[in-house]
C-alpha atoms as a PDB file:
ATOM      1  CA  UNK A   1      58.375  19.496 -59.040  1.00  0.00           C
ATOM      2  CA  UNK A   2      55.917  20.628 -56.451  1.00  0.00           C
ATOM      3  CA  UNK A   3      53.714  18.310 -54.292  1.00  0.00           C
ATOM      4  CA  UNK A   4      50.563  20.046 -55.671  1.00  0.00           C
ATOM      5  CA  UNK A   5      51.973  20.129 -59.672  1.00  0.00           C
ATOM      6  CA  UNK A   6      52.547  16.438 -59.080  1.00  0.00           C
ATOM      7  CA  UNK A   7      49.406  15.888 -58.444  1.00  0.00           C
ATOM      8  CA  UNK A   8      48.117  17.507 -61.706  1.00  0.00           C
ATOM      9  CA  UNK A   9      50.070  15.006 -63.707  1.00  0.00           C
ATOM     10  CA  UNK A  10      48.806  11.988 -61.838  1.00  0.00           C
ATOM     11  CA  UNK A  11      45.519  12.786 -62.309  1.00  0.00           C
ATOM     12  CA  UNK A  12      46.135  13.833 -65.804  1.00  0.00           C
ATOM     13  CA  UNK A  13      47.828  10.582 -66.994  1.00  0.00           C
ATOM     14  CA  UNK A  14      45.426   8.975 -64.490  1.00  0.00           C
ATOM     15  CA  UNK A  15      42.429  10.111 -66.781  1.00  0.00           C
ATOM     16  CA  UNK A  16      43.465   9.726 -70.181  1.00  0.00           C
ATOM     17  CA  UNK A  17      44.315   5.971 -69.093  1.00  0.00           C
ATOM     18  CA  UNK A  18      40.494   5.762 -67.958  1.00  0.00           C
ATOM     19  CA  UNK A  19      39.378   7.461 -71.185  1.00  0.00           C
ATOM     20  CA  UNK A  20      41.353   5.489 -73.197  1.00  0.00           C
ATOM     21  CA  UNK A  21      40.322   2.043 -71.368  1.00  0.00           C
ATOM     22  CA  UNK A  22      36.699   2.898 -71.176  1.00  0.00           C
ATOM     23  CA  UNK A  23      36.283   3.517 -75.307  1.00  0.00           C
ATOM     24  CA  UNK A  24      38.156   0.280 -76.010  1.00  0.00           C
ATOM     25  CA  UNK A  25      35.354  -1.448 -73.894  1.00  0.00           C
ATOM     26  CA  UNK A  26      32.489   0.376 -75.186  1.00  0.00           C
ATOM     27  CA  UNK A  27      33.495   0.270 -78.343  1.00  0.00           C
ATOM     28  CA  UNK A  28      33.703  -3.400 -78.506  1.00  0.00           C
ATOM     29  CA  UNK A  29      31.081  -4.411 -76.226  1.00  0.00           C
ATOM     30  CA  UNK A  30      28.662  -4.817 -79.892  1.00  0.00           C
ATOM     31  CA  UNK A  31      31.089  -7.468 -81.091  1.00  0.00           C
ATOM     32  CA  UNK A  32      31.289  -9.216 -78.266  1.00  0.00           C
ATOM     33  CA  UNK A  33      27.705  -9.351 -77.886  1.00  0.00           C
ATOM     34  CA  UNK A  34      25.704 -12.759 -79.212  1.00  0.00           C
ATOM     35  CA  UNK A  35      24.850 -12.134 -82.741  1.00  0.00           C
ATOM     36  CA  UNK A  36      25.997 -10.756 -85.424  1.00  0.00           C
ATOM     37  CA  UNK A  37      26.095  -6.508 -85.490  1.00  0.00           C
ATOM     38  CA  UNK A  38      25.461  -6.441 -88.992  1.00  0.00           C
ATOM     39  CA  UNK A  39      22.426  -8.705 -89.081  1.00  0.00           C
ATOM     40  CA  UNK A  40      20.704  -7.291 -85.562  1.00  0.00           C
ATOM     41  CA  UNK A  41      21.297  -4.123 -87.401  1.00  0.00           C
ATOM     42  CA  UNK A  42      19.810  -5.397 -90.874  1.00  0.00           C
ATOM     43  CA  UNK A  43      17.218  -7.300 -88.462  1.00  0.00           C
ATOM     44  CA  UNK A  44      16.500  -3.987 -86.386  1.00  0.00           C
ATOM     45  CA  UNK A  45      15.508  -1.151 -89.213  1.00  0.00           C
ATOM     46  CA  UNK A  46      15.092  -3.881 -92.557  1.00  0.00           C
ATOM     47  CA  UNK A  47      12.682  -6.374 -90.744  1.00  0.00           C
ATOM     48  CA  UNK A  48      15.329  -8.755 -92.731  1.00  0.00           C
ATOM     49  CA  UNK A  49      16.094 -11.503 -89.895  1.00  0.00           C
ATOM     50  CA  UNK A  50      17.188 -13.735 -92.486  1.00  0.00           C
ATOM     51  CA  UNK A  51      19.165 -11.755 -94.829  1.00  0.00           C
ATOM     52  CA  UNK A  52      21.275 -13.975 -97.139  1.00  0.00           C
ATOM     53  CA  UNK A  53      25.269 -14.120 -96.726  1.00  0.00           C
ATOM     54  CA  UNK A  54      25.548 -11.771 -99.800  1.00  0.00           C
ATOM     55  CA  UNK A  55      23.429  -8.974 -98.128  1.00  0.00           C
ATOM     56  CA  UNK A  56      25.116  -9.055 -94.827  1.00  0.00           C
ATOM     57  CA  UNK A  57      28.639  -8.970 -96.538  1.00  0.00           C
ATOM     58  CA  UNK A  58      27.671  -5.881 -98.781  1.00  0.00           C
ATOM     59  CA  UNK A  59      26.094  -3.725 -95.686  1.00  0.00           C
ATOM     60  CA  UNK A  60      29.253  -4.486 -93.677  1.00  0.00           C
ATOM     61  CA  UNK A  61      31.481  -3.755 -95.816  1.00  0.00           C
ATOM     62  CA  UNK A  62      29.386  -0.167 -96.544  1.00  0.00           C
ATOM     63  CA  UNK A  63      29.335  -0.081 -93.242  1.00  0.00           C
ATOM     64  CA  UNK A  64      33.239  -0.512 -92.969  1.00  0.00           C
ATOM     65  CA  UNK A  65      32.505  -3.650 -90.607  1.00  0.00           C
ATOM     66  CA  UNK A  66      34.373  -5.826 -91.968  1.00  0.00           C
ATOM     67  CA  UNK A  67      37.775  -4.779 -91.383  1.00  0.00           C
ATOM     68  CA  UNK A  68      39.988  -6.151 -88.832  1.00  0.00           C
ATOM     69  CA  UNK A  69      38.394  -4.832 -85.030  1.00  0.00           C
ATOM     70  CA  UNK A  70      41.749  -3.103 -84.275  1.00  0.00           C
ATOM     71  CA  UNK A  71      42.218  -1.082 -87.708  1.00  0.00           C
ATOM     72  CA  UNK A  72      37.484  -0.365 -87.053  1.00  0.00           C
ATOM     73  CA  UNK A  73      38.667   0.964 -83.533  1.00  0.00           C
ATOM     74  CA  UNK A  74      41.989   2.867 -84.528  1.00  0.00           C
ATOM     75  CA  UNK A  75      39.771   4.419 -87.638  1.00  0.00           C
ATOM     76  CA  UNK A  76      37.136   5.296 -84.761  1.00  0.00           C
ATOM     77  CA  UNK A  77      39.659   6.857 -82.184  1.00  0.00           C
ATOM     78  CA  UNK A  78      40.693   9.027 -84.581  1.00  0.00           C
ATOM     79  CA  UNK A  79      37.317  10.603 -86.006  1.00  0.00           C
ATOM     80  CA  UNK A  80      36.282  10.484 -82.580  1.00  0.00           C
ATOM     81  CA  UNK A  81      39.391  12.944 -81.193  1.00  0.00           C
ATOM     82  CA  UNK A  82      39.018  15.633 -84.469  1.00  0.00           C
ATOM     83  CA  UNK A  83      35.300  15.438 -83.233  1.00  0.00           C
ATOM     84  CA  UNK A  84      33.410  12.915 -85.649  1.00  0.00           C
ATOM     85  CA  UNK A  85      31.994  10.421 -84.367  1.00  0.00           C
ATOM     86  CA  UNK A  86      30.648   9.400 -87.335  1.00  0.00           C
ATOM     87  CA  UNK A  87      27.368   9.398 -89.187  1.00  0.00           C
ATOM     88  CA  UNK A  88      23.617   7.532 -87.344  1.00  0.00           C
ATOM     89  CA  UNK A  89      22.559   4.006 -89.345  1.00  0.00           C
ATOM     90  CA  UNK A  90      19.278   4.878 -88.718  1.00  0.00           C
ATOM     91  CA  UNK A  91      18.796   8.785 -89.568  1.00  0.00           C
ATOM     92  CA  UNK A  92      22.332   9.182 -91.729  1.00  0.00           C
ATOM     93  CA  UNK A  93      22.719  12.510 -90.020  1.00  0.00           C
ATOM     94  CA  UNK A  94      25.980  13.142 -87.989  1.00  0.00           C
ATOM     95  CA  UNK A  95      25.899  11.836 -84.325  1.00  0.00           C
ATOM     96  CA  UNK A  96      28.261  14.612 -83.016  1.00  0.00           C
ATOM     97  CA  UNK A  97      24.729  16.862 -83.731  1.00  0.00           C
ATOM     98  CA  UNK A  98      22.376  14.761 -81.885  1.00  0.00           C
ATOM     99  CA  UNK A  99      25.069  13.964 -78.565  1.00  0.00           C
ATOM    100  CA  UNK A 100      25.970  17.238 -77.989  1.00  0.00           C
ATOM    101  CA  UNK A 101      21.975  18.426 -77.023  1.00  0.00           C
ATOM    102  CA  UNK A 102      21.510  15.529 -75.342  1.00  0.00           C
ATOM    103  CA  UNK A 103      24.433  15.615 -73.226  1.00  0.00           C
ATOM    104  CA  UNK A 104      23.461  19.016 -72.331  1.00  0.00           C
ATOM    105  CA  UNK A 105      19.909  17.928 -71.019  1.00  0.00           C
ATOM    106  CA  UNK A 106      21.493  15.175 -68.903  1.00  0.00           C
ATOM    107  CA  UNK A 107      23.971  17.508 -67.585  1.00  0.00           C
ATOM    108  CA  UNK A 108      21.339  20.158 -66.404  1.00  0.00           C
ATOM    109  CA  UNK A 109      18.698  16.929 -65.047  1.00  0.00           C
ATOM    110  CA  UNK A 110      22.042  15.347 -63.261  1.00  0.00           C
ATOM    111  CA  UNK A 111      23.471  18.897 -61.657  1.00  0.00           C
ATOM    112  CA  UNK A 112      20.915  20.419 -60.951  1.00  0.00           C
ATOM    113  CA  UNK A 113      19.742  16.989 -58.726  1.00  0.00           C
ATOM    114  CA  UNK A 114      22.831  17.155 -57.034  1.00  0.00           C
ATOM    115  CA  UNK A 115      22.595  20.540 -56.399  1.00  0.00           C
ATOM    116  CA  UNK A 116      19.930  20.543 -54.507  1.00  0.00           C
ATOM    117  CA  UNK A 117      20.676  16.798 -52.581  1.00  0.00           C
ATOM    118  CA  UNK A 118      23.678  19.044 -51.321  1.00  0.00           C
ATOM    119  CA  UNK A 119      22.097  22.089 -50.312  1.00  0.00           C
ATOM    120  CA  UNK A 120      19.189  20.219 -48.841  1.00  0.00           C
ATOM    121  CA  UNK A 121      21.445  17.353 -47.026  1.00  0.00           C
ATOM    122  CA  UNK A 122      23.956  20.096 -45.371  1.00  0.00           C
ATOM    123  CA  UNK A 123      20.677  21.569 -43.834  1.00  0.00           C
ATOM    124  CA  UNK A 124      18.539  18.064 -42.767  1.00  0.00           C
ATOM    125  CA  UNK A 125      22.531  16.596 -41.776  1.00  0.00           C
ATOM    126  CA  UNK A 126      23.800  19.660 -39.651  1.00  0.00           C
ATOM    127  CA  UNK A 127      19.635  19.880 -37.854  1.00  0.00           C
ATOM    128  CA  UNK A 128      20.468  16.238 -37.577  1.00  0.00           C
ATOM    129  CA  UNK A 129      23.304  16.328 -35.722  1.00  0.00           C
ATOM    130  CA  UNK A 130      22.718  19.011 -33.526  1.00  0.00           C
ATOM    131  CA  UNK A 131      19.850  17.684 -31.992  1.00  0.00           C
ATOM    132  CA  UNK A 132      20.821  13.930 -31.657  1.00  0.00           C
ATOM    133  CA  UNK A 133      18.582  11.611 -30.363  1.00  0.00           C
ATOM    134  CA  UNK A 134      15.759  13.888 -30.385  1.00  0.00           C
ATOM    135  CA  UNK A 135      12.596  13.921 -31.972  1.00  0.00           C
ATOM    136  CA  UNK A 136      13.287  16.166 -35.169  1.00  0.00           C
ATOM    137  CA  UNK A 137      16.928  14.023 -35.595  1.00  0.00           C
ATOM    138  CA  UNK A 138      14.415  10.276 -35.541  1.00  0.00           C
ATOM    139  CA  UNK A 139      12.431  12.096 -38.465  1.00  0.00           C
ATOM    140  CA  UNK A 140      15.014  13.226 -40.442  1.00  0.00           C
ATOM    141  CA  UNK A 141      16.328   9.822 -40.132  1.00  0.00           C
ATOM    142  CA  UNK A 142      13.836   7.738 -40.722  1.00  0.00           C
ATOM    143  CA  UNK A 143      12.365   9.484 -43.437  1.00  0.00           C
ATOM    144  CA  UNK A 144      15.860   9.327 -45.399  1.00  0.00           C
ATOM    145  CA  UNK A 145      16.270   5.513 -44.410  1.00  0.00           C
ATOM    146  CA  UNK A 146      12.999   5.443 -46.281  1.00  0.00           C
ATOM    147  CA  UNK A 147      13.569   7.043 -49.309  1.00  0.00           C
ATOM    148  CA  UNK A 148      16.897   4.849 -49.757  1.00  0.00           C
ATOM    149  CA  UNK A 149      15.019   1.852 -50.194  1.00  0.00           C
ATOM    150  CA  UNK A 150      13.117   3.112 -53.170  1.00  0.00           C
ATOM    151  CA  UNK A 151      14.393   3.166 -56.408  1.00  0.00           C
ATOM    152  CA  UNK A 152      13.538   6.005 -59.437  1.00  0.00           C
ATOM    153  CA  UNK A 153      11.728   3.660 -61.426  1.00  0.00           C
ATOM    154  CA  UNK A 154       9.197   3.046 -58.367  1.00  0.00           C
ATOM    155  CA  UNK A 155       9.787   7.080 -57.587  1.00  0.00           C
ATOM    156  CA  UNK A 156       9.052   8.519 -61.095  1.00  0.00           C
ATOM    157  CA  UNK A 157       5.328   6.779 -61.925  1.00  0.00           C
ATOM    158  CA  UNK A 158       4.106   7.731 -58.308  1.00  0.00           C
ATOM    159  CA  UNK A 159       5.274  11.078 -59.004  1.00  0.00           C
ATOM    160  CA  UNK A 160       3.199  11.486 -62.164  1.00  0.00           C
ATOM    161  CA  UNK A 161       0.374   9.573 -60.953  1.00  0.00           C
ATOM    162  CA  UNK A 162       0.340  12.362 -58.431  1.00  0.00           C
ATOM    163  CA  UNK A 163       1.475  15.698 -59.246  1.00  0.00           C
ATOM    164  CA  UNK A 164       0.794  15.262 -63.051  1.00  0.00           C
ATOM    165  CA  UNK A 165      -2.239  13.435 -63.674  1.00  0.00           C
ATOM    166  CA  UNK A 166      -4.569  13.667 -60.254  1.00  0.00           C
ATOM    167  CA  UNK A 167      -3.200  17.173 -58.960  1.00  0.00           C
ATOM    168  CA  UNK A 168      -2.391  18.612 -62.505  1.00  0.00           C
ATOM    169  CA  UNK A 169       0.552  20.336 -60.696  1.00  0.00           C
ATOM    170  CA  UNK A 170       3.547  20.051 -62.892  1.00  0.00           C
ATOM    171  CA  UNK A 171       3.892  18.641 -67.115  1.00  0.00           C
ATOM    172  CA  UNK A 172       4.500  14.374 -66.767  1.00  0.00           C
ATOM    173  CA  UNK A 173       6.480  14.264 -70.560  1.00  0.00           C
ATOM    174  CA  UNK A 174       8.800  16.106 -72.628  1.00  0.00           C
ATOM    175  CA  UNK A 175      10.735  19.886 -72.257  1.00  0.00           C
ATOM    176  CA  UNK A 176       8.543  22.184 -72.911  1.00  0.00           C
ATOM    177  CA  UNK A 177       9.154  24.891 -70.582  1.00  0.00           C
ATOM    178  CA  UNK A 178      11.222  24.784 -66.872  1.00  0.00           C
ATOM    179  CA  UNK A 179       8.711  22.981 -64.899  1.00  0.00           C
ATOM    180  CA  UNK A 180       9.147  20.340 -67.022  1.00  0.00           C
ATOM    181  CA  UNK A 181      12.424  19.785 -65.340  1.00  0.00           C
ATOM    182  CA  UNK A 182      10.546  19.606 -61.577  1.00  0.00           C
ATOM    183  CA  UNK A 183       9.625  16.477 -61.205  1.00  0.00           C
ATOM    184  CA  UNK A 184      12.453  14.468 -62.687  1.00  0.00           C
ATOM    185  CA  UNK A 185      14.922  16.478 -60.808  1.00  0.00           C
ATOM    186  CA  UNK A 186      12.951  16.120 -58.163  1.00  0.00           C
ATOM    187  CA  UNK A 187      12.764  12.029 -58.386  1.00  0.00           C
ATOM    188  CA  UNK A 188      16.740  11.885 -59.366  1.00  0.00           C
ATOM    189  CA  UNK A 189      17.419  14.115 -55.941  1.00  0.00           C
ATOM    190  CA  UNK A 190      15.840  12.204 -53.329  1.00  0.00           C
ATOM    191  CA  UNK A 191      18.398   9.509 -53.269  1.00  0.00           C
ATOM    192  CA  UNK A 192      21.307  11.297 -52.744  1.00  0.00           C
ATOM    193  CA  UNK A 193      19.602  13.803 -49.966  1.00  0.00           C
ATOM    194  CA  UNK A 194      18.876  10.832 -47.873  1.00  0.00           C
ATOM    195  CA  UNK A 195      22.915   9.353 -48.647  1.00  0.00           C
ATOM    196  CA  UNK A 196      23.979  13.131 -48.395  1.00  0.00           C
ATOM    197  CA  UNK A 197      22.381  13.634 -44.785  1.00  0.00           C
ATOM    198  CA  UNK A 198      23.347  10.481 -43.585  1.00  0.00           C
ATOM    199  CA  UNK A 199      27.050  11.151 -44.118  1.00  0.00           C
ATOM    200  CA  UNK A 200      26.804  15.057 -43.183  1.00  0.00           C
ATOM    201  CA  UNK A 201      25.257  14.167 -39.697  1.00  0.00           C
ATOM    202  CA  UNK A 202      27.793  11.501 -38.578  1.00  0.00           C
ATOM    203  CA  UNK A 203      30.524  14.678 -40.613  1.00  0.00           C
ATOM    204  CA  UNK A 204      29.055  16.443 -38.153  1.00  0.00           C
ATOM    205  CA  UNK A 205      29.084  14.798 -35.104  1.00  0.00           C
ATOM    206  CA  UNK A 206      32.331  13.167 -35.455  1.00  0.00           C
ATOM    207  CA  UNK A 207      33.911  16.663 -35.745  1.00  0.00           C
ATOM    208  CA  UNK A 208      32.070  18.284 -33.150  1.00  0.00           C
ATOM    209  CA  UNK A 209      34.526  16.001 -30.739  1.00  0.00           C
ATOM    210  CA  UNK A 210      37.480  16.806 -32.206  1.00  0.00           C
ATOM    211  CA  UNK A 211      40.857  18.555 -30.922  1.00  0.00           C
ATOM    212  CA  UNK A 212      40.374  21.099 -33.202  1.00  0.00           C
ATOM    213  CA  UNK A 213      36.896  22.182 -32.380  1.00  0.00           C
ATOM    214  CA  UNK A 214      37.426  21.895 -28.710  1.00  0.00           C
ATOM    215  CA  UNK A 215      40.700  24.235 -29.086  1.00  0.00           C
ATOM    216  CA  UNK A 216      38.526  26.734 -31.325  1.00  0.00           C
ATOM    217  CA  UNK A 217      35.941  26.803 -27.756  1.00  0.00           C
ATOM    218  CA  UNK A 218      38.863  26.836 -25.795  1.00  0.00           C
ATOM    219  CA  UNK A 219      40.333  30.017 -27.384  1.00  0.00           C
ATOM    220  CA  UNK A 220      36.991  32.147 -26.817  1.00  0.00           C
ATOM    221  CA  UNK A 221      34.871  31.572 -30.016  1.00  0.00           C
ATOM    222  CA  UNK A 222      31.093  31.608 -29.698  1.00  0.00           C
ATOM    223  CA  UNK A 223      29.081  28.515 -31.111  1.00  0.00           C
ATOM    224  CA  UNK A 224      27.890  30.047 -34.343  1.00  0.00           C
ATOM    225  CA  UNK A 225      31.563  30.807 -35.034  1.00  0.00           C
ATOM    226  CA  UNK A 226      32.851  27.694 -34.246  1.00  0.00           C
ATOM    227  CA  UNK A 227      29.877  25.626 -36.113  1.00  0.00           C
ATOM    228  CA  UNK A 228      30.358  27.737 -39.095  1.00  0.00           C
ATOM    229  CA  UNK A 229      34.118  27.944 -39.123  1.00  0.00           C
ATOM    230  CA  UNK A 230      35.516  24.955 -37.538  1.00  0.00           C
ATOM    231  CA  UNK A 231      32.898  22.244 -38.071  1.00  0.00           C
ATOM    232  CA  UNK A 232      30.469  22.226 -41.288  1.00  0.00           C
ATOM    233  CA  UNK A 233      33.657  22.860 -43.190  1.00  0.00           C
ATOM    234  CA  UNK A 234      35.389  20.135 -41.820  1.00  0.00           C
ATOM    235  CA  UNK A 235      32.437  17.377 -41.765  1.00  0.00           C
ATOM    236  CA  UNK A 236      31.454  18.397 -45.675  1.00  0.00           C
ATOM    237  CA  UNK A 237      35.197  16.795 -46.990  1.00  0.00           C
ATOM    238  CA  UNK A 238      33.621  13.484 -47.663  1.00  0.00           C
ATOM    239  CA  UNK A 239      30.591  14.492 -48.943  1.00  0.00           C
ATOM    240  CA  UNK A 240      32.817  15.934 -51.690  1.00  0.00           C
ATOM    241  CA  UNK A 241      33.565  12.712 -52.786  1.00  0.00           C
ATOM    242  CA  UNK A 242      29.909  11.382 -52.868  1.00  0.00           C
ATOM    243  CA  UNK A 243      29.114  14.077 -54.870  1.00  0.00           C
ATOM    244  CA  UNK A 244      31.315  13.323 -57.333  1.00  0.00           C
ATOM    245  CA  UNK A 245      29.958   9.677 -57.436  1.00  0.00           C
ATOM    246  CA  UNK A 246      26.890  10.266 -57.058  1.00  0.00           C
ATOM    247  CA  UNK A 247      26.966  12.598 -60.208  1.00  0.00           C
ATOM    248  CA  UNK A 248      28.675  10.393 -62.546  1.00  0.00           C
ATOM    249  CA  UNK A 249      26.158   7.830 -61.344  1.00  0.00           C
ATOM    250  CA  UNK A 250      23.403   9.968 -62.103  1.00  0.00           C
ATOM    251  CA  UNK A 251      25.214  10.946 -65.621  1.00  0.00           C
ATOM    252  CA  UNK A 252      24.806   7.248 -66.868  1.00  0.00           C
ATOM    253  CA  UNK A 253      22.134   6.383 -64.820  1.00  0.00           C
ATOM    254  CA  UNK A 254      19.451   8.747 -65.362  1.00  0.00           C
ATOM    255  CA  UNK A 255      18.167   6.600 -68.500  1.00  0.00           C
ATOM    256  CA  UNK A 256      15.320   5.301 -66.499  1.00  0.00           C
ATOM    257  CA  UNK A 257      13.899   8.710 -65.521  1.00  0.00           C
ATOM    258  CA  UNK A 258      14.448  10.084 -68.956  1.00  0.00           C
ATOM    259  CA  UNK A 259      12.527   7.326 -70.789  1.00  0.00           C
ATOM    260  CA  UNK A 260       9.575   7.714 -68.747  1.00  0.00           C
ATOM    261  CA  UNK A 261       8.887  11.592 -68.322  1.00  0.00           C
ATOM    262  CA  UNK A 262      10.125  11.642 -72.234  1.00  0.00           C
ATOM    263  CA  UNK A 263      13.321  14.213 -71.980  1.00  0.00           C
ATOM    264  CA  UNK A 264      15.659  14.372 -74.823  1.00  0.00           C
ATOM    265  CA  UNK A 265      18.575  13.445 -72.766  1.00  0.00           C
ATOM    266  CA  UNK A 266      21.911  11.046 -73.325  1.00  0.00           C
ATOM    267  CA  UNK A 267      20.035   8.549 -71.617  1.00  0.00           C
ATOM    268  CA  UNK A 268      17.029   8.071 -73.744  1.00  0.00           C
ATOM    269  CA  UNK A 269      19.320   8.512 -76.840  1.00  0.00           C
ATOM    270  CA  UNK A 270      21.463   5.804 -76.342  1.00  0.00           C
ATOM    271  CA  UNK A 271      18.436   3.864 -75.062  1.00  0.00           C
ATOM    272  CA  UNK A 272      16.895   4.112 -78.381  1.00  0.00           C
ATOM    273  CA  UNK A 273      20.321   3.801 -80.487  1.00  0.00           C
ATOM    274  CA  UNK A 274      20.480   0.530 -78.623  1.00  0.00           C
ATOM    275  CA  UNK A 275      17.052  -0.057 -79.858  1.00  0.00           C
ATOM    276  CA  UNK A 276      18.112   0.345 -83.362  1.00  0.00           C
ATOM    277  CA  UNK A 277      21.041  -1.613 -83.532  1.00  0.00           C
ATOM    278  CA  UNK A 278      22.743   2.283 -84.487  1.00  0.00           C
ATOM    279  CA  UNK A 279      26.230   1.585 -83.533  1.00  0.00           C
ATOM    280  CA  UNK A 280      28.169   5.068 -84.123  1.00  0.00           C
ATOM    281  CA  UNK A 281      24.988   6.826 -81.942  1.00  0.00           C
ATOM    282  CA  UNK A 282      25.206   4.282 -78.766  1.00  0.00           C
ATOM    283  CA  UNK A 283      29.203   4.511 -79.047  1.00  0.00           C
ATOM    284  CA  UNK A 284      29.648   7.876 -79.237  1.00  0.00           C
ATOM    285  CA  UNK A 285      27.301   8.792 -76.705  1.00  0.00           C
ATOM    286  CA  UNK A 286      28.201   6.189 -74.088  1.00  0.00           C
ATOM    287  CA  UNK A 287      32.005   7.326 -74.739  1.00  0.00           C
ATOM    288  CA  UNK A 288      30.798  11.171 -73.797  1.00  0.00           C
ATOM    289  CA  UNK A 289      29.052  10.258 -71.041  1.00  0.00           C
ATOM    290  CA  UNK A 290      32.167   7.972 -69.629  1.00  0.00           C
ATOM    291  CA  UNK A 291      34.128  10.802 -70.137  1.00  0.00           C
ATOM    292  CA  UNK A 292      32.033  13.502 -68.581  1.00  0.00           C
ATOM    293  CA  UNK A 293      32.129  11.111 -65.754  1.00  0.00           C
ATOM    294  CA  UNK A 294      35.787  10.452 -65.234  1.00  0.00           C
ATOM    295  CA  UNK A 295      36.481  14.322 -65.361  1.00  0.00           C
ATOM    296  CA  UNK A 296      34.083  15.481 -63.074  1.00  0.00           C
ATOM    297  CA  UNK A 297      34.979  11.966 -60.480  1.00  0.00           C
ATOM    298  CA  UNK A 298      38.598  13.236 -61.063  1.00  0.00           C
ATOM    299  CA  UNK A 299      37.943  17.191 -60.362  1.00  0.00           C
ATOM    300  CA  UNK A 300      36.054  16.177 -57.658  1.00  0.00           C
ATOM    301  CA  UNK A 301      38.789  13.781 -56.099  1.00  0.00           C
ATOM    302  CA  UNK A 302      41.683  16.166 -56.917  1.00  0.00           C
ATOM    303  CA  UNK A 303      39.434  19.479 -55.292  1.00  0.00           C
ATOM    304  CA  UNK A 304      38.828  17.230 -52.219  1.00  0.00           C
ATOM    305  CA  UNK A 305      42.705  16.050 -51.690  1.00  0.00           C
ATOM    306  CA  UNK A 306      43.619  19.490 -52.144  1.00  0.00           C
ATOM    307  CA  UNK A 307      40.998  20.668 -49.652  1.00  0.00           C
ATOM    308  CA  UNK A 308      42.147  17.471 -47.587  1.00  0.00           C
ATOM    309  CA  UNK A 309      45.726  19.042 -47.056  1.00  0.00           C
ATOM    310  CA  UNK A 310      44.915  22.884 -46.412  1.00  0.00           C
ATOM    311  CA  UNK A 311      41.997  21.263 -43.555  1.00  0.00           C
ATOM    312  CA  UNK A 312      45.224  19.653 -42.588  1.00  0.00           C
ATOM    313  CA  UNK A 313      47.129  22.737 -41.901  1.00  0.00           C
ATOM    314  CA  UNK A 314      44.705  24.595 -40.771  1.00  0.00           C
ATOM    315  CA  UNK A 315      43.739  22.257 -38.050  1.00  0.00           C
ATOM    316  CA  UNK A 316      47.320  21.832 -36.937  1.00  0.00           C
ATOM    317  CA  UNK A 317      47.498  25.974 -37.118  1.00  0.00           C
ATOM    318  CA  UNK A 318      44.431  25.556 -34.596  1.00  0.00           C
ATOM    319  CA  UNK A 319      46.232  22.995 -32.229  1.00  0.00           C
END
């Protein structure tokens, strides 16, 4: 078996271990919350907060809550792998029909973010590092040691304080048309362009040094050649790895900036299933969402091994 085929199957097992560990949790984290399910759900959309014994008995076992957890989680599984994750307490409609559209918002919100932290932190990181110490590298810095410090829930009501009510720039709610997009993306990006730049500049300087660059200047190679060749590629390996983070960080954590400018997203979904006490909606979208993350954190981590080991070669092809 190959090194690189090897690989594959590590991260393949590696995966369905973390799928498989992360829907046992999720799935039981309503059970082994205080209260009882049935009666914060009875509590939740009947106002009944005292529902007799009798009551709670006949909803759960409608419900199919009253079986034994590991024959309710088994029964789950499998719905949940031919695609049915069951139907919402609240609406009776199948979940697998509200998920799916939601997922898709919080995957456009959370990529396009990072696309942009990326593109704009190779630009601010590689200024950065090219003119160290001087005035326009200070700015850069201190403006994205700035924006660290404050969170997306301070972030996202200045930003529609501003561009949405006093400027009338951009929409401040819902997804009506692409600008309704700017401002969220905008607050979910900053972030990660001032973690992004950090790590490209010291990429960037830190490779600038090496053997590598300084046999690449050695051999005849202009500077554009060897910046562009020999050193952005190099210093942008471990920002391959925060991206991958970063974006399955955003995936579960853009709940905050979804409730307040009012997208349809996973976050604001399972925010309100938790609301409801709706069991089969919060599962079943938390479950997607942990899943979306550990394939994209496990593409990203396999891509940058892989890109790890022909950097490898290359720079001992160089030496």
């Amino acid at each position: 078996m190959t090194p690189v085929l090897s690989l594959l199957l590590r991260r393949a097992l590696g995966l369905g271990a973390a799928v498989l560990l992360s829907s046992i949790a999720v799935f039981l984290v309503p059970f082994v919350s205080p209260g009882d399910p049935v009666r914060n759900l009875l509590r939740a959309r009947m106002d009944l907060g005292t529902a007799d014994d009798a009551t709670v008995a006949a909803y759960a076992e409608q419900l199919g809550l009253n079986e034994p957890l590991w024959k309710q989680y088994l029964d789950w599984l499998g719905r949940f792998l031919h695609g049915d994750m069951g139907l919402s307490y609240v609406s009776g409609t199948p979940v697998v029909d509200r998920v799916l559209p939601a997922l898709g918002v919080t995957l456009l919100l959370a990529g396009s973010a990072i696309l942009i932290a990326v593109l704009v932190s190779i630009v601010l990181g590689v200024i950065s590092a090219l003119r160290a110490e001087k005035l326009s590298d200070r700015t850069i810095t201190s403006i994205t040691h700035a924006l660290i410090a404050i969170p997306e829930y301070a972030m996202a009501p200045l930003a529609v304080l501003l561009f949405a009510v006093r400027l009338a720039w951009l929409p401040s709610a819902g997804l009506s048309s692409a600008t309704s997009l700017v401002l969220p993306v905008a607050v979910l990006c900053l972030r990660p362009i001032s973690f992004f730049t950090i790590a490209v500049r010291s990429g960037v300087l830190e490779t600038l040094g090496s053997e590598h660059v300084l046999a690449a200047r050695a051999r005849g190679l202009n500077e554009a050649r060897v910046l562009l060749r020999h050193v952005i590629p190099h210093s942008l390996l471990p920002l391959s790895t925060m991206t991958g983070v970063w974006f399955a960080g955003l995936l579960g954590g853009s709940v905050i900036v979804e409730v307040i400018f009012a997208l349809p997203g996973m976050g604001r979904l399972v925010y309100d299933a938790i609301v409801d006490s709706d069991l089969p909606m919060a599962q079943g979208g938390v479950v997607l969402v942990v899943m979306c993350a550990v394939v994209v954190t496990t593409l990203v981590d396999l891509i940058h091994q892989l890109s790890d080991r022909s950097a490898n070669l290359e720079v001992s092809g160089v030496s």
